[in-house]
C-alpha atoms as a PDB file:
ATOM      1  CA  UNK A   1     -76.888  54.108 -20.970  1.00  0.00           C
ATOM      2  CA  UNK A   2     -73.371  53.504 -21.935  1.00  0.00           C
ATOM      3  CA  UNK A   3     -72.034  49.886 -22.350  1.00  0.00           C
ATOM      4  CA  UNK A   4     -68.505  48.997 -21.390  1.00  0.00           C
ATOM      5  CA  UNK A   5     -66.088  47.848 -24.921  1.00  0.00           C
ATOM      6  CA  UNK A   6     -63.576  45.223 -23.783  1.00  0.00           C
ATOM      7  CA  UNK A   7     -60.271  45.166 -25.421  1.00  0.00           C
ATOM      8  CA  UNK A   8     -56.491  43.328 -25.250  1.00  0.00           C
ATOM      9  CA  UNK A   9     -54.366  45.114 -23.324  1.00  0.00           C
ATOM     10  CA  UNK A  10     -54.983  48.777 -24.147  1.00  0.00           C
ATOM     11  CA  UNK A  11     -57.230  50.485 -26.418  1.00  0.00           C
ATOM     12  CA  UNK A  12     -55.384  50.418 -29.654  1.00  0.00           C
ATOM     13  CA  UNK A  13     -55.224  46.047 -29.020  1.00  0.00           C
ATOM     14  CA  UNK A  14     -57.650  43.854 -30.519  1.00  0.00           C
ATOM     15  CA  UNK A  15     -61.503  44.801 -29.552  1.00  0.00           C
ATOM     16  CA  UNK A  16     -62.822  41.260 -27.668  1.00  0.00           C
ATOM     17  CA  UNK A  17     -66.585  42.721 -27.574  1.00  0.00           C
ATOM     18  CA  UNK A  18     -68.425  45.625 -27.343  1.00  0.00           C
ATOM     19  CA  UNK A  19     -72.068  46.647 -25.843  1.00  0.00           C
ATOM     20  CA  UNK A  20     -71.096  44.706 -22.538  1.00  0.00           C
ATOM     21  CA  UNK A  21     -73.380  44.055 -19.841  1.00  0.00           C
ATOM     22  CA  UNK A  22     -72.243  42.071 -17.734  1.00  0.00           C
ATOM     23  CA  UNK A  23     -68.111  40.321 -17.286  1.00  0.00           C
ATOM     24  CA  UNK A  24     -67.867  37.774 -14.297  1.00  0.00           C
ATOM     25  CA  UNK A  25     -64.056  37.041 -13.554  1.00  0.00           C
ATOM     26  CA  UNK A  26     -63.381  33.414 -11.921  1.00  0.00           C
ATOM     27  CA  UNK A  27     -59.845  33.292 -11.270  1.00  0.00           C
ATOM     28  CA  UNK A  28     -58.503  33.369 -15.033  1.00  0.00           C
ATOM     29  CA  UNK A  29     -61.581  32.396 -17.141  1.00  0.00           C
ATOM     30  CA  UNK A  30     -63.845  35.547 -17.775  1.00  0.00           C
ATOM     31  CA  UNK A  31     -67.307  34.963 -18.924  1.00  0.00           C
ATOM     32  CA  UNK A  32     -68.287  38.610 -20.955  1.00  0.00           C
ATOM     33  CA  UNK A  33     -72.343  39.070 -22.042  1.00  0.00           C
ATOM     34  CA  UNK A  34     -73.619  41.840 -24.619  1.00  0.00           C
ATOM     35  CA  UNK A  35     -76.709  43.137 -23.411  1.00  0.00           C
ATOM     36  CA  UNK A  36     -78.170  40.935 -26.210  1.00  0.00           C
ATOM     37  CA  UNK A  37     -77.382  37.754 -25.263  1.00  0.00           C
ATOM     38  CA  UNK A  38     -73.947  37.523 -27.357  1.00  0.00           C
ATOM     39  CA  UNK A  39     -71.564  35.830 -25.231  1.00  0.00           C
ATOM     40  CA  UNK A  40     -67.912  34.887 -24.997  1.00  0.00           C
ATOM     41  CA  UNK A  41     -65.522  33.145 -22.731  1.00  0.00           C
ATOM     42  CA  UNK A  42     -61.955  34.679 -22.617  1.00  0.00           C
ATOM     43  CA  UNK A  43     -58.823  33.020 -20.370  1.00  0.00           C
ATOM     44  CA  UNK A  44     -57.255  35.911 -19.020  1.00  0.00           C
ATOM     45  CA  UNK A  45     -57.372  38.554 -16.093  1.00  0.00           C
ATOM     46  CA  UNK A  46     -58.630  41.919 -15.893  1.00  0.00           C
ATOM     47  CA  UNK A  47     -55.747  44.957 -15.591  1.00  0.00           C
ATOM     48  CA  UNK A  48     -58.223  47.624 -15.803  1.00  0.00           C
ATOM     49  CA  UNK A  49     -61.824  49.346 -15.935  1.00  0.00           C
ATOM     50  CA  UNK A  50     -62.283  52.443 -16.820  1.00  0.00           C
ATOM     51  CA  UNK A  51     -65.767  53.651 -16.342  1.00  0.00           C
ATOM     52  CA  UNK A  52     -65.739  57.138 -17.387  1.00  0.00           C
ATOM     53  CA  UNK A  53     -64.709  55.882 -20.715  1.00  0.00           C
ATOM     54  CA  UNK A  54     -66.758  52.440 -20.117  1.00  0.00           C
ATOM     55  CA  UNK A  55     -63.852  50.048 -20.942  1.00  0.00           C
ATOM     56  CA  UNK A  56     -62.430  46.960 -20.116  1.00  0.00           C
ATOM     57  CA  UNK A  57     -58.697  45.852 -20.768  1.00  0.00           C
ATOM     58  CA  UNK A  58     -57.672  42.394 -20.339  1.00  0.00           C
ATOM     59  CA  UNK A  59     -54.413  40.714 -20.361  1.00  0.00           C
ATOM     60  CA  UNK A  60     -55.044  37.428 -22.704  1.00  0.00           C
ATOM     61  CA  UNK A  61     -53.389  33.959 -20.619  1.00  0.00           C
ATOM     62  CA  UNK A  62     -53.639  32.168 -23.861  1.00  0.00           C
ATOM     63  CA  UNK A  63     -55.435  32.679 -27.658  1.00  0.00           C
ATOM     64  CA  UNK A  64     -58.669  31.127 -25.970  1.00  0.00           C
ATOM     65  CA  UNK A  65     -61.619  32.981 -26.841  1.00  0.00           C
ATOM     66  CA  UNK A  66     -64.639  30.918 -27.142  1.00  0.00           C
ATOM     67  CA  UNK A  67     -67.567  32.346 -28.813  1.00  0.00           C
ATOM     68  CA  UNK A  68     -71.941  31.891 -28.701  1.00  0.00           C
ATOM     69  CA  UNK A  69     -72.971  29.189 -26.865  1.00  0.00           C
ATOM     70  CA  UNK A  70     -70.269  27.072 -26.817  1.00  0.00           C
ATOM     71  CA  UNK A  71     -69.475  27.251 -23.231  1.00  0.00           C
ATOM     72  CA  UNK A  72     -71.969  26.618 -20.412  1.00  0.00           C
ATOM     73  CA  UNK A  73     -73.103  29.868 -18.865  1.00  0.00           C
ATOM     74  CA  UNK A  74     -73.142  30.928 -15.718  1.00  0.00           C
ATOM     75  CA  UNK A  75     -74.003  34.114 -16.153  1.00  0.00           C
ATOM     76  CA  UNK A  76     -77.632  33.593 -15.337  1.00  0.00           C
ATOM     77  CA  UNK A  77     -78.965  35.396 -12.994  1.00  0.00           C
END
């Protein structure tokens, strides 16, 4: 199984998280969750997913990440 890396704005920016599992996008606040449990919140939008090489590269709004548990989840399924 291969788990998607997410990074700022191209491979060579700043890795956000790796060992993804699961990203839901509303409007500009993306909600990313390791297939562990690790979770962040980033403000930004998606500009592209590549899936043969399983990652993510997002354009950052603002220098908001918020890490753990420190946002409410709605990633729950």
């Amino acid at each position: 199984m291969c788990l998607a890396s997410a990074y700022f704005n191209n491979e060579n920016g700043p890795l956000i998280m790796k060992d993804i599992a699961h990203l839901k996008a509303d409007g500009d606040n993306l909600e990313i969750e390791t297939l562990f449990g690790e979770r962040k919140a980033v403000q930004g939008k998606i500009i592209e997913v590549d899936f043969f090489s399983s990652k993510i590269f997002l354009e950052q709004n603002q220098a908001t990440v918020i890490e753990g548990d420190s946002y409410p989840s709605q990633l729950e399924k």
